[in-house]
PDB file of N, CA and C in Angstrom:
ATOM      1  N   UNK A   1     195.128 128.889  34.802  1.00  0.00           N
ATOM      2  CA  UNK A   1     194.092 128.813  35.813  1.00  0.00           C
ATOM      3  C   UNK A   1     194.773 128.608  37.147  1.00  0.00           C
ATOM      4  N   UNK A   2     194.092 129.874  38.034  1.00  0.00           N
ATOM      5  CA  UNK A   2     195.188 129.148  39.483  1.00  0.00           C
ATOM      6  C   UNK A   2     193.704 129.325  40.745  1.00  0.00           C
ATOM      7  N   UNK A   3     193.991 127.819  41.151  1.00  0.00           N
ATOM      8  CA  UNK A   3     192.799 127.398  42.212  1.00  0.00           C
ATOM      9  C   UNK A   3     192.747 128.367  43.300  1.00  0.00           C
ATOM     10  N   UNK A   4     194.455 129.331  43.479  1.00  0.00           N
ATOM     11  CA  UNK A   4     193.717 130.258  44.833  1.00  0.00           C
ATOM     12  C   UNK A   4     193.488 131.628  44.464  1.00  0.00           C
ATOM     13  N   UNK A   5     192.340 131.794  43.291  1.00  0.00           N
ATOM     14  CA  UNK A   5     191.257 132.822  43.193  1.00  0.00           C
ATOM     15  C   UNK A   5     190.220 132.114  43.430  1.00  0.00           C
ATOM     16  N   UNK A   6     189.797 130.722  44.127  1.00  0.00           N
ATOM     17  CA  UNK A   6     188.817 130.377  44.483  1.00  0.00           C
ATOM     18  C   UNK A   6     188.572 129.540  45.623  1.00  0.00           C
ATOM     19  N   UNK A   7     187.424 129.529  46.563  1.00  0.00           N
ATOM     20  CA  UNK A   7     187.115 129.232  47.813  1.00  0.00           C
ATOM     21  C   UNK A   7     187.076 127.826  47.646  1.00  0.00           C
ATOM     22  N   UNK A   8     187.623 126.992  48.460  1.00  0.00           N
ATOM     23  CA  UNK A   8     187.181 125.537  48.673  1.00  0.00           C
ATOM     24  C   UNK A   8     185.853 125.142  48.777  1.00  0.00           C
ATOM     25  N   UNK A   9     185.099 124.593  47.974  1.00  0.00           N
ATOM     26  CA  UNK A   9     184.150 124.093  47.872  1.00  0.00           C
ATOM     27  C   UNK A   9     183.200 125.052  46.896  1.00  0.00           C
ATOM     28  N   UNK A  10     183.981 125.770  46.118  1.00  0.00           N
ATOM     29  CA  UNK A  10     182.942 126.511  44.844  1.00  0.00           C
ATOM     30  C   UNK A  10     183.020 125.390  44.209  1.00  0.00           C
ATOM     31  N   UNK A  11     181.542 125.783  43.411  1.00  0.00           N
ATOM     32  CA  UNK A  11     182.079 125.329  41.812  1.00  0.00           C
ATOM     33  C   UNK A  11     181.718 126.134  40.971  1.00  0.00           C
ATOM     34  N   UNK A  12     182.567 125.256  39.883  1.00  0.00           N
ATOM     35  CA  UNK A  12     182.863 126.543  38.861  1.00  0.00           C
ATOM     36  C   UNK A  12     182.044 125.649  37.363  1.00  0.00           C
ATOM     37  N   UNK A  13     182.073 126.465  36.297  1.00  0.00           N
ATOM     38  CA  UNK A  13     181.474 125.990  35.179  1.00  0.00           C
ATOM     39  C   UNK A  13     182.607 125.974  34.292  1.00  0.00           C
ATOM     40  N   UNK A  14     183.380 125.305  33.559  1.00  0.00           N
ATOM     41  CA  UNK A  14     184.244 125.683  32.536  1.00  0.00           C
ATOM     42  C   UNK A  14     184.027 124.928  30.987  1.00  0.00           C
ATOM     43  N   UNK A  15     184.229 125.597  30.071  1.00  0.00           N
ATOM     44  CA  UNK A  15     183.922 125.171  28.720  1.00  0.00           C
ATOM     45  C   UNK A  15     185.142 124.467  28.155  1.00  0.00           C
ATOM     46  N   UNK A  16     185.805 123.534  29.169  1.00  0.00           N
ATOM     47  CA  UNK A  16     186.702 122.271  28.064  1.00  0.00           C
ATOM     48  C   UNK A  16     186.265 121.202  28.949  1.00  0.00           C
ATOM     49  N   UNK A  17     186.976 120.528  28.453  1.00  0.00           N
ATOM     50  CA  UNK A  17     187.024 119.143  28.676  1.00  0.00           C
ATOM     51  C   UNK A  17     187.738 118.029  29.958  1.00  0.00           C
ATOM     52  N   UNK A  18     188.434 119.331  30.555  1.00  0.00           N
ATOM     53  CA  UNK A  18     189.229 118.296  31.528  1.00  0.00           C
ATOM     54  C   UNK A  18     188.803 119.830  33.016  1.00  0.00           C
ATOM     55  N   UNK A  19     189.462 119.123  33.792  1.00  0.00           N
ATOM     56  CA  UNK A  19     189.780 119.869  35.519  1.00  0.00           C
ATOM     57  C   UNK A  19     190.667 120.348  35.284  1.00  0.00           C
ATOM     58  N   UNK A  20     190.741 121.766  35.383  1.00  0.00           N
ATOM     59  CA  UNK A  20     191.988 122.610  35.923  1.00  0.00           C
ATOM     60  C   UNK A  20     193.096 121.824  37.017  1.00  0.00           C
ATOM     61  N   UNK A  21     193.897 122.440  37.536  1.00  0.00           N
ATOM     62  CA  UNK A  21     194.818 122.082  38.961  1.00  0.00           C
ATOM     63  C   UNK A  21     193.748 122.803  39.919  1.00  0.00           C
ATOM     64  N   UNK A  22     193.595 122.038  40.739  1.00  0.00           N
ATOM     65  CA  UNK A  22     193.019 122.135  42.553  1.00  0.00           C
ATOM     66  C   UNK A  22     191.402 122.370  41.975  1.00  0.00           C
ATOM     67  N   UNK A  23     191.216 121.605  41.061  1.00  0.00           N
ATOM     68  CA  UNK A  23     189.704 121.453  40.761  1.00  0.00           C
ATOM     69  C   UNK A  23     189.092 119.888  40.672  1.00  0.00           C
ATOM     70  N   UNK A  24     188.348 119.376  40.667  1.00  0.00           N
ATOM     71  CA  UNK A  24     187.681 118.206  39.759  1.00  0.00           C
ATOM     72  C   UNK A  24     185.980 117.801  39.404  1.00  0.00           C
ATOM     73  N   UNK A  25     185.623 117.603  38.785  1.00  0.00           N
ATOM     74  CA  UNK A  25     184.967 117.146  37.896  1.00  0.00           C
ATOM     75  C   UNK A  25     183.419 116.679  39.267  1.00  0.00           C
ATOM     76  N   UNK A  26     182.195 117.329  39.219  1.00  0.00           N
ATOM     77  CA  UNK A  26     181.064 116.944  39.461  1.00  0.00           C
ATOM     78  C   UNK A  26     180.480 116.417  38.827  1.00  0.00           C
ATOM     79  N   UNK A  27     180.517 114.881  39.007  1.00  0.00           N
ATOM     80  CA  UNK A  27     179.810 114.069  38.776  1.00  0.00           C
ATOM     81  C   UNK A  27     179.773 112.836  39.471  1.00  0.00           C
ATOM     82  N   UNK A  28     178.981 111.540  38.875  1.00  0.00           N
ATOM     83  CA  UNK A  28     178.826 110.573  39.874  1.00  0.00           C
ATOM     84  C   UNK A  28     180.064 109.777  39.826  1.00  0.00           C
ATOM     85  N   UNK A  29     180.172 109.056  41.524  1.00  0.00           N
ATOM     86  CA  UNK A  29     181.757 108.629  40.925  1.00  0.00           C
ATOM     87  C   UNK A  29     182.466 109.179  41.926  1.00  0.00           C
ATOM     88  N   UNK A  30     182.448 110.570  42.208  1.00  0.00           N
ATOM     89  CA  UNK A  30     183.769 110.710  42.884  1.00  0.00           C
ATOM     90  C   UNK A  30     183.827 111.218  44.282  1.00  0.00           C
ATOM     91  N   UNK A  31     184.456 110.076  44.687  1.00  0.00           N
ATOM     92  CA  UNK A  31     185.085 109.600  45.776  1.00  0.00           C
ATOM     93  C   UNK A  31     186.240 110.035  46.490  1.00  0.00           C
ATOM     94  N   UNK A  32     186.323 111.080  47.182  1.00  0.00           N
ATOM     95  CA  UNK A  32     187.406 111.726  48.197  1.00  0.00           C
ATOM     96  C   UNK A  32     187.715 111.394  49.780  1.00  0.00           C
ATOM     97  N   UNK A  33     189.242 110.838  50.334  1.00  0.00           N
ATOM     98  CA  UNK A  33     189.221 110.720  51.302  1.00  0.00           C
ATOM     99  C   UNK A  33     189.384 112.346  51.732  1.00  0.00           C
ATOM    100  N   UNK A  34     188.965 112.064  53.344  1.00  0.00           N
ATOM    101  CA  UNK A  34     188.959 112.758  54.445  1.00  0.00           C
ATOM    102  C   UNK A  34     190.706 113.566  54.645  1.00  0.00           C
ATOM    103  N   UNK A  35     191.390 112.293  54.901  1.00  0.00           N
ATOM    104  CA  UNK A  35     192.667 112.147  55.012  1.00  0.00           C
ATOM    105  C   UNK A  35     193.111 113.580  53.940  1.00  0.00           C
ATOM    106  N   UNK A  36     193.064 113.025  52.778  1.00  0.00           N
ATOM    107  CA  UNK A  36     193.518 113.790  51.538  1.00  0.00           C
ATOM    108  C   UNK A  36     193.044 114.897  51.581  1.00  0.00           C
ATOM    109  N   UNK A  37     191.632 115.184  50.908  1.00  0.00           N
ATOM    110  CA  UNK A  37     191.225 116.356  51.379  1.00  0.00           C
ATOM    111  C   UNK A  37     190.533 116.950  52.730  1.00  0.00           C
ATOM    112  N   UNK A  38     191.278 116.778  53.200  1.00  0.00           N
ATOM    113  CA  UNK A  38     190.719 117.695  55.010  1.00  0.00           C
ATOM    114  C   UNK A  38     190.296 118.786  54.881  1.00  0.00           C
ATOM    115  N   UNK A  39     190.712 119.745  54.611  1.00  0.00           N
ATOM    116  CA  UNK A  39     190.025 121.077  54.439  1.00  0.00           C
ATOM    117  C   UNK A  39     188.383 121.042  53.581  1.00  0.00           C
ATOM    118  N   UNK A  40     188.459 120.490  52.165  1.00  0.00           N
ATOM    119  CA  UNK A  40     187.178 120.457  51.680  1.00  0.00           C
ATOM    120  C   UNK A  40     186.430 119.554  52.286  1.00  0.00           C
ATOM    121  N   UNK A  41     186.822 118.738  52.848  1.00  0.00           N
ATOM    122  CA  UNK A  41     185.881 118.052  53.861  1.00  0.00           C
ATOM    123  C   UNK A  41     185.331 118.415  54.840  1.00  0.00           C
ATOM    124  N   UNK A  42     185.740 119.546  55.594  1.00  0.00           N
ATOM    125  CA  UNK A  42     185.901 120.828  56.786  1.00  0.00           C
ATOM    126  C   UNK A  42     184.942 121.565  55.866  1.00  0.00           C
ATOM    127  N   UNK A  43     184.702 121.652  54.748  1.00  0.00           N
ATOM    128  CA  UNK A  43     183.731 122.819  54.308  1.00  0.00           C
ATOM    129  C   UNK A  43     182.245 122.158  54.102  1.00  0.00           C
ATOM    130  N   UNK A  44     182.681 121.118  53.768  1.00  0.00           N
ATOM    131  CA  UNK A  44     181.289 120.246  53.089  1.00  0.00           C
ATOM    132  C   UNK A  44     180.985 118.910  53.183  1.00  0.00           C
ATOM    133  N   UNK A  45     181.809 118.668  54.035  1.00  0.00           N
ATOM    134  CA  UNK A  45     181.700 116.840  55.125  1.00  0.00           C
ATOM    135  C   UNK A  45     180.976 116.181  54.317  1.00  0.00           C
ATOM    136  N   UNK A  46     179.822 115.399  54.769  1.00  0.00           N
ATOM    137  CA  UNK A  46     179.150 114.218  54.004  1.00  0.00           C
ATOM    138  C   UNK A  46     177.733 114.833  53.388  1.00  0.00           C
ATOM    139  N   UNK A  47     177.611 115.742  53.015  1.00  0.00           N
ATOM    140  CA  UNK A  47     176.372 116.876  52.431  1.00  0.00           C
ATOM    141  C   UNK A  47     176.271 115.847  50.989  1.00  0.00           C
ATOM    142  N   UNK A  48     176.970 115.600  50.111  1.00  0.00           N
ATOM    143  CA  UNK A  48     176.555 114.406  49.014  1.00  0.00           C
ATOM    144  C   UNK A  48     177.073 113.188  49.418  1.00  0.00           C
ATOM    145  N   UNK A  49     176.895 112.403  50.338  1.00  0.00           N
ATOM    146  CA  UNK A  49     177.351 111.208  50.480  1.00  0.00           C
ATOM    147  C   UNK A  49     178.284 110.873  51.268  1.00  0.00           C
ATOM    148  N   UNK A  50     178.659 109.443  51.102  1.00  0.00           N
ATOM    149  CA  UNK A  50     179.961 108.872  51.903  1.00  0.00           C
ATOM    150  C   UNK A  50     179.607 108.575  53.285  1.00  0.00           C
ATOM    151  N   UNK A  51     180.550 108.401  53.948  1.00  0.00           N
ATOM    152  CA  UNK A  51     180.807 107.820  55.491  1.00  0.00           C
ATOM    153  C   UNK A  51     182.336 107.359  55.797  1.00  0.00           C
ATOM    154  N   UNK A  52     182.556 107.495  57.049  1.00  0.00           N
ATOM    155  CA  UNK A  52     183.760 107.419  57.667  1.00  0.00           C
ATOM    156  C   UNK A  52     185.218 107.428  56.788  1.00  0.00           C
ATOM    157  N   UNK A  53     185.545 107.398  56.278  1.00  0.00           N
ATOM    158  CA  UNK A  53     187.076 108.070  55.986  1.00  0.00           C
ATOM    159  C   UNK A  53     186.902 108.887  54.332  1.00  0.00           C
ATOM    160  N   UNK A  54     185.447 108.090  53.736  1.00  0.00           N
ATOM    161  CA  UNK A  54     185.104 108.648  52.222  1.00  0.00           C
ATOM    162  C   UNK A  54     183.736 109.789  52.292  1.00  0.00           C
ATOM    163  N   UNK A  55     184.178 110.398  51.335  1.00  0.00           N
ATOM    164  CA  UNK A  55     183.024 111.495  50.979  1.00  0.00           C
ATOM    165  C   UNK A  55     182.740 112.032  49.841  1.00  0.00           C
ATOM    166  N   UNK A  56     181.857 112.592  48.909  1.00  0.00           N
ATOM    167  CA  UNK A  56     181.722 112.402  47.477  1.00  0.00           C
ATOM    168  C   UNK A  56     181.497 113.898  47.342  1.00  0.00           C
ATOM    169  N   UNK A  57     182.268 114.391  45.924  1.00  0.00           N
ATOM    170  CA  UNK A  57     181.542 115.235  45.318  1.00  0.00           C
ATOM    171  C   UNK A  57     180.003 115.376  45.038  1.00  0.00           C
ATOM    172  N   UNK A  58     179.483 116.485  45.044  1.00  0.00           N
ATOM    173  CA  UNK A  58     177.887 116.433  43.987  1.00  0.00           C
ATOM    174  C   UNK A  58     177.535 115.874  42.939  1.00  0.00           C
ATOM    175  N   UNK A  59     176.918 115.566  41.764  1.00  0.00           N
ATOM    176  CA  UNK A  59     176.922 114.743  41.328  1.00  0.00           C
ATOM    177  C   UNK A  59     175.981 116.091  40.195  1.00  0.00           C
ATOM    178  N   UNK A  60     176.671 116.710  39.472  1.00  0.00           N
ATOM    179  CA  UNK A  60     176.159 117.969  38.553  1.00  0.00           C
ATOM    180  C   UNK A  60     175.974 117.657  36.612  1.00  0.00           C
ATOM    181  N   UNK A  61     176.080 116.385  36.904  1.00  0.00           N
ATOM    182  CA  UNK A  61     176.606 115.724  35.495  1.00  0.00           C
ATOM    183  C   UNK A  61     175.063 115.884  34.618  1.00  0.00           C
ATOM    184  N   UNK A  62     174.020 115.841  35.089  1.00  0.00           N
ATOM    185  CA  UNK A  62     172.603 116.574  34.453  1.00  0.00           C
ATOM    186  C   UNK A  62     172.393 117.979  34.290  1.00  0.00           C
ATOM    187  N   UNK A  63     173.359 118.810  34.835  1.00  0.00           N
ATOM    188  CA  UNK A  63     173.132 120.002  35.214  1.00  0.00           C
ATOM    189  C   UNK A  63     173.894 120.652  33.630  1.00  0.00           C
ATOM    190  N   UNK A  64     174.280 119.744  32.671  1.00  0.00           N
ATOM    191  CA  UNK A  64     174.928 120.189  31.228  1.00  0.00           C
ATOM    192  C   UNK A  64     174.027 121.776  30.829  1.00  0.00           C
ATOM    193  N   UNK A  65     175.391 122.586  30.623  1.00  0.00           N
ATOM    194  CA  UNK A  65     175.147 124.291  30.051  1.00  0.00           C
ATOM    195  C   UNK A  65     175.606 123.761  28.586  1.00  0.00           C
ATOM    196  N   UNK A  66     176.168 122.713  28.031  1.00  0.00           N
ATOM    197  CA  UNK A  66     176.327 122.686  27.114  1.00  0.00           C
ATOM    198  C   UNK A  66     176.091 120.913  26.368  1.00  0.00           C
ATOM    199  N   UNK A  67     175.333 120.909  25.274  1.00  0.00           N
ATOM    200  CA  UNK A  67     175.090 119.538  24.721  1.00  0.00           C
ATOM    201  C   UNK A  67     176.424 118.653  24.348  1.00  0.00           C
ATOM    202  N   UNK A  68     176.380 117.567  24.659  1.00  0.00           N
ATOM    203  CA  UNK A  68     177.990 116.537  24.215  1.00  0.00           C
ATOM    204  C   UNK A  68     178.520 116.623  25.980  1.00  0.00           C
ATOM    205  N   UNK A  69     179.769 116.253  25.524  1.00  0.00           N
ATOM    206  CA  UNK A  69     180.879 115.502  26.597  1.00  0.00           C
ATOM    207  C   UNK A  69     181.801 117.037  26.910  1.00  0.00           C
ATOM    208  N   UNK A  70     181.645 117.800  26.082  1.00  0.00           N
ATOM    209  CA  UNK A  70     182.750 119.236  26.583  1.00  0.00           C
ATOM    210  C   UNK A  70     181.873 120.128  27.608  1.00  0.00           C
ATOM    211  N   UNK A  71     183.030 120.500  28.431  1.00  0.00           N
ATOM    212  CA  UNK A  71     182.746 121.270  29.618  1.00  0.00           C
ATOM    213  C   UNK A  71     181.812 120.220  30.861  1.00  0.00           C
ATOM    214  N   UNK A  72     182.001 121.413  31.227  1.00  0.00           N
ATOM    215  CA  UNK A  72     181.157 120.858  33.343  1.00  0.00           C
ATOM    216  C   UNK A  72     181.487 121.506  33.971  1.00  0.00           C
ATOM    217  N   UNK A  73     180.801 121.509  35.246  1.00  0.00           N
ATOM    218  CA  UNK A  73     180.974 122.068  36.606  1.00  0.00           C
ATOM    219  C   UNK A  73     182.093 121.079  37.425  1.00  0.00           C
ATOM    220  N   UNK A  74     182.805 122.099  38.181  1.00  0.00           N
ATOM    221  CA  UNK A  74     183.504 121.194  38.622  1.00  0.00           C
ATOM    222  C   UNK A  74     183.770 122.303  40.211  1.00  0.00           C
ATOM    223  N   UNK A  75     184.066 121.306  41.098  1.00  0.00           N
ATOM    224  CA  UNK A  75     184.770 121.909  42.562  1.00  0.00           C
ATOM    225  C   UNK A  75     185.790 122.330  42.680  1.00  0.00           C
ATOM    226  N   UNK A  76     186.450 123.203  43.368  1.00  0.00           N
ATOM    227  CA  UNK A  76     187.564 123.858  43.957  1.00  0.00           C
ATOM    228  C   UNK A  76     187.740 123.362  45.059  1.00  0.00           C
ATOM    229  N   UNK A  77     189.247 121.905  45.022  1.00  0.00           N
ATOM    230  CA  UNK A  77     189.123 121.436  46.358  1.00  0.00           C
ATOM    231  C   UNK A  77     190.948 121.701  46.586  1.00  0.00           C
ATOM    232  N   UNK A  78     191.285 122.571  46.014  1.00  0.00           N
ATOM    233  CA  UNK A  78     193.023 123.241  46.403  1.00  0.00           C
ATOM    234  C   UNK A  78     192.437 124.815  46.599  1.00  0.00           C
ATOM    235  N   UNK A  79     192.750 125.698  47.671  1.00  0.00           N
ATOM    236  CA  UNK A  79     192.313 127.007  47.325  1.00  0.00           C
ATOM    237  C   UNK A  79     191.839 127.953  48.302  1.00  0.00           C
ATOM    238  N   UNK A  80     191.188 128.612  48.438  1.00  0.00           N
ATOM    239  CA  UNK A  80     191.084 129.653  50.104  1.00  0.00           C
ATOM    240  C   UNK A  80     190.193 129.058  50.468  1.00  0.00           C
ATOM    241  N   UNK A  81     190.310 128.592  51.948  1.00  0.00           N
ATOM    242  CA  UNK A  81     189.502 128.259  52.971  1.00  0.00           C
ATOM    243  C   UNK A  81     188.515 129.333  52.768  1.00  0.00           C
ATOM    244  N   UNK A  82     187.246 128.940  53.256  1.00  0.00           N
ATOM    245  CA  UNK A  82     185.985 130.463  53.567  1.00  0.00           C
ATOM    246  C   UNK A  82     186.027 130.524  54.935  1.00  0.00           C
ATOM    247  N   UNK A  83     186.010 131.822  55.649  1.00  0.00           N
ATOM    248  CA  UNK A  83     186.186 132.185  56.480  1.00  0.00           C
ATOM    249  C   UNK A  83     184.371 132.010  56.737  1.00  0.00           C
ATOM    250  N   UNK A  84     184.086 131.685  58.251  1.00  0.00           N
ATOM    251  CA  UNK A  84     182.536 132.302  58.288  1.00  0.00           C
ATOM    252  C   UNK A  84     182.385 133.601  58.654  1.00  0.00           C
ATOM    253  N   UNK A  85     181.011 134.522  58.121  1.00  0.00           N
ATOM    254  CA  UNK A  85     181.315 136.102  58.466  1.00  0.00           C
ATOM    255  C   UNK A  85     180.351 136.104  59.218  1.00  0.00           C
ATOM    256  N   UNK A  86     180.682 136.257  60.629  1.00  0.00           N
ATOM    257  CA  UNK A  86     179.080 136.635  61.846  1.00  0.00           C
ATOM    258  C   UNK A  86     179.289 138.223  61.614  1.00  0.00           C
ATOM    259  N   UNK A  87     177.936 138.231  61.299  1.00  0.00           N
ATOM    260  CA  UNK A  87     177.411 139.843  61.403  1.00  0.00           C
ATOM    261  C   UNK A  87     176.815 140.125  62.614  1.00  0.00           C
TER     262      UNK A  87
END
């Protein structure tokens, strides 16, 4: 799996159990500095939460495609910036 076939701030659905590299895990809980991730913060600032140096993933952990603890949605926060496209 390599994070730059995907835009900072997708998410993705995958059927195991853990985060790829330059991915992690939507659900409640997680907590990203600014500092660290700058860029996904540049895409999606405080849209689920946080304030001044912290900011949170979405929180997709109801959103189960599959029954039990395997798989989830998870973010792309290593990976291509999105360009904006003015038409």
């Amino acid at each position: 799996m390599n994070s730059d076939r995907y835009f900072i701030g997708q998410i993705a659905w995958f059927a195991f159990g853990y985060s790829p590299k330059g991915f992690m895990p939507c659900r409640a809980g997680m907590v990203l500095t600014r500092n660290r991730h700058a860029a996904l913060f540049a895409v999606i600032g405080y849209s689920y939460g946080g304030a001044g140096e912290q900011f949170h993933l979405p929180d997709m952990s109801a959103e189960a495609l599959m029954p039990g603890n395997y798989g989830g949605f998870h973010m792309c926060v290593e990976g291509i910036f999105p360009q904006l496209n003015y038409q």
